[in-house]
N, C-alpha and C. Protein backbone atom coordinates (compact mmCIF):
# COMPACT_ATOMS: atom_id res chain seq x y z
N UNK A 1 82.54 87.15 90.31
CA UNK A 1 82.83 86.49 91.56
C UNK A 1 84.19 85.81 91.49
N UNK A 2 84.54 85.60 92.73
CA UNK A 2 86.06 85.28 93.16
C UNK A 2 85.73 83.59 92.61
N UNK A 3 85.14 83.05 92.69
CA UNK A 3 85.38 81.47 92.13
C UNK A 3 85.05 81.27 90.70
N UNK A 4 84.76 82.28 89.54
CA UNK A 4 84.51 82.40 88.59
C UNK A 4 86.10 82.58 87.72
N UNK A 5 86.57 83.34 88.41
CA UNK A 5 88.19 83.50 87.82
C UNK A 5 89.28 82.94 88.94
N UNK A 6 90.34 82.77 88.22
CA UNK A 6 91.68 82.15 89.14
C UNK A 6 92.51 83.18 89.43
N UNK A 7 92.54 82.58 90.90
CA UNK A 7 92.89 83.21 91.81
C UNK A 7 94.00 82.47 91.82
N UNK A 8 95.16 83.24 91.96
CA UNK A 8 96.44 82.13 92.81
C UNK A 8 96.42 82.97 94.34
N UNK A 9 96.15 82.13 95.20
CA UNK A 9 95.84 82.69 96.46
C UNK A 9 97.33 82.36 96.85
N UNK A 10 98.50 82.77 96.04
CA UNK A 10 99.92 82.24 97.06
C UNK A 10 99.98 83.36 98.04
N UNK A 11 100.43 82.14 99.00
CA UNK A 11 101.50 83.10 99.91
C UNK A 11 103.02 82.80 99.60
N UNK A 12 103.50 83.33 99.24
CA UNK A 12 104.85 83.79 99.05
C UNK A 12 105.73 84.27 99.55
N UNK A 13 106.75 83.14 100.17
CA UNK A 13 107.02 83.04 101.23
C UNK A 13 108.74 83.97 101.53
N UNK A 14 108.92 84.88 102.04
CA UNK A 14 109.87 85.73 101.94
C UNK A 14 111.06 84.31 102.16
N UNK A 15 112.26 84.61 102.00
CA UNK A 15 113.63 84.20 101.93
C UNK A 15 114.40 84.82 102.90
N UNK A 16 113.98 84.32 104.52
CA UNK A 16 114.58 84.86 105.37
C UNK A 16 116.01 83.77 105.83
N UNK A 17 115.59 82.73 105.66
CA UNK A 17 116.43 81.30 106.63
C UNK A 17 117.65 81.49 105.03
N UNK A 18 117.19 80.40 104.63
CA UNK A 18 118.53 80.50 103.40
C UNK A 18 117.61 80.37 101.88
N UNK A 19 118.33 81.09 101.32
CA UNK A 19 117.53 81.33 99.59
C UNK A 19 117.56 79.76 99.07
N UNK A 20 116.46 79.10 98.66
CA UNK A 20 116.49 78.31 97.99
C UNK A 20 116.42 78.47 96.56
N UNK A 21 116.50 77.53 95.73
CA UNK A 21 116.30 77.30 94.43
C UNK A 21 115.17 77.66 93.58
N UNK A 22 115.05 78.61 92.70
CA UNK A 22 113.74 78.97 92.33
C UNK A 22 113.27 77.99 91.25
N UNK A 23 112.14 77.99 91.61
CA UNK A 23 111.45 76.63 90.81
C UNK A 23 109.92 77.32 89.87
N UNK A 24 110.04 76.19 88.75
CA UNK A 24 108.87 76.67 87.90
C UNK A 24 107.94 75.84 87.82
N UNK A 25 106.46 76.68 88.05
CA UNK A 25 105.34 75.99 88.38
C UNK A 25 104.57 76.12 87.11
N UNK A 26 104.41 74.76 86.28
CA UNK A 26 103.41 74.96 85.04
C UNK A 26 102.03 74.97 85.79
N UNK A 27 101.91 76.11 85.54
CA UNK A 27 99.94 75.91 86.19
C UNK A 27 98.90 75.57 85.57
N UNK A 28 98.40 74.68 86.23
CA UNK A 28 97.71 73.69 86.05
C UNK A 28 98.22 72.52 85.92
N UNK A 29 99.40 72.24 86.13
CA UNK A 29 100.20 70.84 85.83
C UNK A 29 100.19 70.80 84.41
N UNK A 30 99.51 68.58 84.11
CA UNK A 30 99.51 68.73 82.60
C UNK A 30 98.31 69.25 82.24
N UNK A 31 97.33 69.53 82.81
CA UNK A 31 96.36 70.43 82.27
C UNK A 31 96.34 71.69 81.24
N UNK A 32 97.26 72.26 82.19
CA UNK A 32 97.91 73.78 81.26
C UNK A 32 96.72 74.36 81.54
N UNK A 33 96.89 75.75 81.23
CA UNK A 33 96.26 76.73 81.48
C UNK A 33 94.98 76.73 80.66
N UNK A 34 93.73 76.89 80.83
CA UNK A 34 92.55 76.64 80.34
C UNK A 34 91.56 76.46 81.04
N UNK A 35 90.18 76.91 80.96
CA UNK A 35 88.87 76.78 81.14
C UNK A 35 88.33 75.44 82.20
N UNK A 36 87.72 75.81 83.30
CA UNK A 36 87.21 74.58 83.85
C UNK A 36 87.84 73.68 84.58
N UNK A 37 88.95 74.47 85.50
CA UNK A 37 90.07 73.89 85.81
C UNK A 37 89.99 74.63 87.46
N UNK A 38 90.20 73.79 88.48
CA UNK A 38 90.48 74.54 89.83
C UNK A 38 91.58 74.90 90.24
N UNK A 39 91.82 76.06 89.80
CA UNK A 39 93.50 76.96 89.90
C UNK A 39 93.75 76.84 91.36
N UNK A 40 92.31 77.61 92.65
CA UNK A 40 92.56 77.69 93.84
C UNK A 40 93.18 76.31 94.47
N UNK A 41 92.42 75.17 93.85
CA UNK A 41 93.30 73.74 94.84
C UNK A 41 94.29 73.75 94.19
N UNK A 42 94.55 74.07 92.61
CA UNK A 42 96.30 73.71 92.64
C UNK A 42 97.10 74.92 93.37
N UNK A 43 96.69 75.98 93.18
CA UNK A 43 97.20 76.67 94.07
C UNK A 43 97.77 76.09 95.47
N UNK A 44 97.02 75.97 95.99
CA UNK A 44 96.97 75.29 97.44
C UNK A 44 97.64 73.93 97.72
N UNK A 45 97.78 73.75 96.68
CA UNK A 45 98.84 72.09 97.14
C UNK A 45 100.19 72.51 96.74
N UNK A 46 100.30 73.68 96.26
CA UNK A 46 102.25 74.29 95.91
C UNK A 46 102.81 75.17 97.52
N UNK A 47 103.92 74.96 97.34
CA UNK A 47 104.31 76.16 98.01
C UNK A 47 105.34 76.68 96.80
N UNK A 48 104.81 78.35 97.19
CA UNK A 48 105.40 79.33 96.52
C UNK A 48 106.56 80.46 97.04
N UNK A 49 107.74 80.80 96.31
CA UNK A 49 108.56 81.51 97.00
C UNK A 49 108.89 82.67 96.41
N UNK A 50 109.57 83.43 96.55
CA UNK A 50 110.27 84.40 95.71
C UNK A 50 111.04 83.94 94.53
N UNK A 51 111.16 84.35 93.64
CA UNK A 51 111.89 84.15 92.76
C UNK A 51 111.21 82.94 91.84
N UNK A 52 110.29 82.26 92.71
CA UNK A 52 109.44 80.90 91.68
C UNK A 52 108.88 81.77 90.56
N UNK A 53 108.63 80.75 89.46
CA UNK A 53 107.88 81.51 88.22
C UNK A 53 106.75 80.27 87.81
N UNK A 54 105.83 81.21 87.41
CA UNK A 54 104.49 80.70 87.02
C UNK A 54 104.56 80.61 85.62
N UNK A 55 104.46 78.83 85.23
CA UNK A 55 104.44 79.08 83.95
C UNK A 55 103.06 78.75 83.07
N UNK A 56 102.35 79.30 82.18
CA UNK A 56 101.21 79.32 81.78
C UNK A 56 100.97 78.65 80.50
N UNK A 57 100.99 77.76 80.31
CA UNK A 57 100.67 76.68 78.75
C UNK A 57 99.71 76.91 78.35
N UNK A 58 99.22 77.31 76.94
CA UNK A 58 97.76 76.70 76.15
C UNK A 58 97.93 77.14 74.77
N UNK A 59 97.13 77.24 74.22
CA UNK A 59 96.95 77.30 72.79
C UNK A 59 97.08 78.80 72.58
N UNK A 60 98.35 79.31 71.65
CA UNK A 60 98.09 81.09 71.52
C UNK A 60 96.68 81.03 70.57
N UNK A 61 96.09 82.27 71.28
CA UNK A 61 94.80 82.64 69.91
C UNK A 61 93.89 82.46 70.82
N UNK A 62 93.48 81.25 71.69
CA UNK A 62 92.76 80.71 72.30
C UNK A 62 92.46 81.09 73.72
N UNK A 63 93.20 81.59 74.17
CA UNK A 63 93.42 82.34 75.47
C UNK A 63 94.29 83.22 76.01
N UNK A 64 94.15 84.18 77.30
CA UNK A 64 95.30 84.94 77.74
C UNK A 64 95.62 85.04 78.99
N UNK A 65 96.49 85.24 79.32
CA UNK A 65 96.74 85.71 81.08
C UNK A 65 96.76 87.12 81.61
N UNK A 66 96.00 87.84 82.21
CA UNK A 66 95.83 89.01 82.66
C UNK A 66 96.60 89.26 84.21
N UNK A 67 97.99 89.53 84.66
CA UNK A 67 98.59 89.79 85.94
C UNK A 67 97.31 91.00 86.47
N UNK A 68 96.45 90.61 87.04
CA UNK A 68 96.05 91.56 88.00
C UNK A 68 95.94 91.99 89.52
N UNK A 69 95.23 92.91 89.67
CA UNK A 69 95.08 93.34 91.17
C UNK A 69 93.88 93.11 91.85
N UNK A 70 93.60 92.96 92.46
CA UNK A 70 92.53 92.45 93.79
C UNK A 70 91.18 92.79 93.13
N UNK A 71 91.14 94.43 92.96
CA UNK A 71 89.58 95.13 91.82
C UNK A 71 89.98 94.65 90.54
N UNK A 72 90.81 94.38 89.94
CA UNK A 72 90.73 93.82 88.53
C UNK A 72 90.18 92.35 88.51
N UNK A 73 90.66 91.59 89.55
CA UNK A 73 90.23 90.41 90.03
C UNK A 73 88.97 90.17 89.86
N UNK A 74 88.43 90.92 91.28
CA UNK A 74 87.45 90.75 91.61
C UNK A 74 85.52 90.87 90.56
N UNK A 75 86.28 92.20 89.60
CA UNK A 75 85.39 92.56 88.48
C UNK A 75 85.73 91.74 87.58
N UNK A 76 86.40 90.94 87.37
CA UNK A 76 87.09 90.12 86.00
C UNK A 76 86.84 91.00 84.83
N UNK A 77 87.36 92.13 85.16
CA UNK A 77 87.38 93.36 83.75
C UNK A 77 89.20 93.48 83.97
N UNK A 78 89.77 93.07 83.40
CA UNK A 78 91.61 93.79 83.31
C UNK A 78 91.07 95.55 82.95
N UNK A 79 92.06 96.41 83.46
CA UNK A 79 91.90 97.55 83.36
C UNK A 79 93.43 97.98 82.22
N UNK A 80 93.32 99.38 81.60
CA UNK A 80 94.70 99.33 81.07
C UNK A 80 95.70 99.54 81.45
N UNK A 81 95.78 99.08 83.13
CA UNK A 81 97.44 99.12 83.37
C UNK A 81 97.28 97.74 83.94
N UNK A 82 96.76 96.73 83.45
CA UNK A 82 96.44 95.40 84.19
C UNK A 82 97.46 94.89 83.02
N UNK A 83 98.34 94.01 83.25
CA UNK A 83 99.55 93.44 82.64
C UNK A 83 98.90 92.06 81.60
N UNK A 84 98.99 92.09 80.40
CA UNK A 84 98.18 90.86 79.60
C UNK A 84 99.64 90.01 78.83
N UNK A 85 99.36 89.11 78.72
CA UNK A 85 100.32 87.92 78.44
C UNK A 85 99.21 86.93 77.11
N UNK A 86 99.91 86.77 75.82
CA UNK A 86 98.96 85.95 75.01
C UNK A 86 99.87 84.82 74.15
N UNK A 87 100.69 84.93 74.39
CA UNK A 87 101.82 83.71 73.46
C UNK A 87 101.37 82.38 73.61
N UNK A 88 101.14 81.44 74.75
CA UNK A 88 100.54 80.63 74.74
C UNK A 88 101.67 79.77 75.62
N UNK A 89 102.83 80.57 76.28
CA UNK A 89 103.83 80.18 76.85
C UNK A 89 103.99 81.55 77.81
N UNK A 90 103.71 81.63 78.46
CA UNK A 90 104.07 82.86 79.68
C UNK A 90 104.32 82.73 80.83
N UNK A 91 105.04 83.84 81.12
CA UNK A 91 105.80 83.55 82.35
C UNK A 91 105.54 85.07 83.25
N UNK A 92 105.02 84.48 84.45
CA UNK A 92 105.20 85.55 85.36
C UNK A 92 106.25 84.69 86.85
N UNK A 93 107.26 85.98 86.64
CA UNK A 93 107.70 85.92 88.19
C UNK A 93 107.74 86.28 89.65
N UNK A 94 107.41 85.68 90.45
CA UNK A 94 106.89 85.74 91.79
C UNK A 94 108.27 86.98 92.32
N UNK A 95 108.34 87.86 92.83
CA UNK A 95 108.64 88.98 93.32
C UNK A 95 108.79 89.52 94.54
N UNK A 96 107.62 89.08 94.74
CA UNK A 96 107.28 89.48 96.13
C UNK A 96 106.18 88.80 96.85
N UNK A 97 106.53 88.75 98.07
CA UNK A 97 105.44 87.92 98.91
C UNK A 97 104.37 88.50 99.04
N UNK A 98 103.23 87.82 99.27
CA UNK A 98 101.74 87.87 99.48
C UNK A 98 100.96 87.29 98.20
N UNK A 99 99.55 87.72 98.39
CA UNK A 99 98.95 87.04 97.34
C UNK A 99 98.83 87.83 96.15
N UNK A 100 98.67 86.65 95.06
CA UNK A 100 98.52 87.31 93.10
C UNK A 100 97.92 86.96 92.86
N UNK A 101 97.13 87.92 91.63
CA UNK A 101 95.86 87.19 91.01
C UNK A 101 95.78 87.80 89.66
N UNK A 102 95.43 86.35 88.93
CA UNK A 102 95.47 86.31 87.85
C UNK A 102 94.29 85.85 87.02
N UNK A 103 93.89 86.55 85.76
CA UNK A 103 92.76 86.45 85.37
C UNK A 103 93.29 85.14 83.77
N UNK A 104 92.21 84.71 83.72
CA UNK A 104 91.98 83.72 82.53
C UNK A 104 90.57 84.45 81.80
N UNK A 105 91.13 84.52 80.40
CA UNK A 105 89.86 85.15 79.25
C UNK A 105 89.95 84.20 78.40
N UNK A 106 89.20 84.03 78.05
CA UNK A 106 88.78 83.45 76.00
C UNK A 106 89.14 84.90 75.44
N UNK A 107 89.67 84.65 74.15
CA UNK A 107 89.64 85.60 73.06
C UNK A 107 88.29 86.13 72.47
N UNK A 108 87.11 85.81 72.82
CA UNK A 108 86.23 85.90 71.83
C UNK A 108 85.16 87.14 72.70
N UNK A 109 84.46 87.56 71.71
CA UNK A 109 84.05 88.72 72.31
C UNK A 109 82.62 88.20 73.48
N UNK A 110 82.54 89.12 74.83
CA UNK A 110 81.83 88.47 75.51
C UNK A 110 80.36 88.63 75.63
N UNK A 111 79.51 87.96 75.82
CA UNK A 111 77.92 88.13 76.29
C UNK A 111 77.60 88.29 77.72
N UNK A 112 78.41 87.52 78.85
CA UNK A 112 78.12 87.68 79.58
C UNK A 112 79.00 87.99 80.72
N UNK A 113 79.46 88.27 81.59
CA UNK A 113 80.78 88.02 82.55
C UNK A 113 81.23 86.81 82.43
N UNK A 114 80.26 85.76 83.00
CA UNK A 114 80.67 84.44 83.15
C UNK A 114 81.24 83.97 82.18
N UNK A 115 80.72 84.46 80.88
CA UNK A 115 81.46 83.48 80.01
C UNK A 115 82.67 83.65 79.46
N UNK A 116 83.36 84.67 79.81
CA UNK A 116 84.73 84.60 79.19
C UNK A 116 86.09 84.64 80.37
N UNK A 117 85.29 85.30 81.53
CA UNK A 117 86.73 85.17 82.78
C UNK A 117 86.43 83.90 83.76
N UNK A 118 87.55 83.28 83.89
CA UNK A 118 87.68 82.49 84.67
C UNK A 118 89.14 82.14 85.64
């Protein structure tokens, strides 16, 4: 389910009036990226543009970032052309307008859905 994993529901806002300054969003604030955390409201209190970059903090080993697509999302299975990020410092850049979604895993092998995507 869609509230089980993070979603960045941006809208991303094309650069029609004048290009502003691209800015970097640590997600989650000081939280950083990790477990048990409501991505959708931080989502929702940013505005996002082209060229902004998402930056992803946590412990390498401990977790990863999966760039996915809507069915990768939605199944919280990454597929093998689903883009994975594990340094513990990652960066994805916003590109293009509309919405992205991005998966959060534990490293560890899973039992159930719930317990490793979020």
């Amino acid at each position: 389910m869609a509230s089980k994993a993070f979603l960045i529901a941006i809208a991303v806002v094309s650069m029609i009036v004048a290009p502003t300054i691209a800015i970097e969003h640590l997600v989650g604030d000081d939280q950083g990226w990790k477990l048990n955390f409501d991505y959708k409201a931080w989502a929702e209190s940013k505005e996002f543009h082209i060229g902004d970059k998402l930056i992803f903090k946590y412990k390498e080993g401990a977790h990863n970032v999966f760039k996915a697509d809507l069915i990768s999302f939605q199944d919280c299975a990454p597929t093998t052309t689903t883009t994975s990020f594990h340094t513990g410092n990652d960066v994805i850049e916003l590109t293009s307008p509309g919405k992205k979604w991005v998966l959060l895993r534990n490293n560890r092998p899973l039992r159930s859905r719930d317990e490793g995507c979020h």
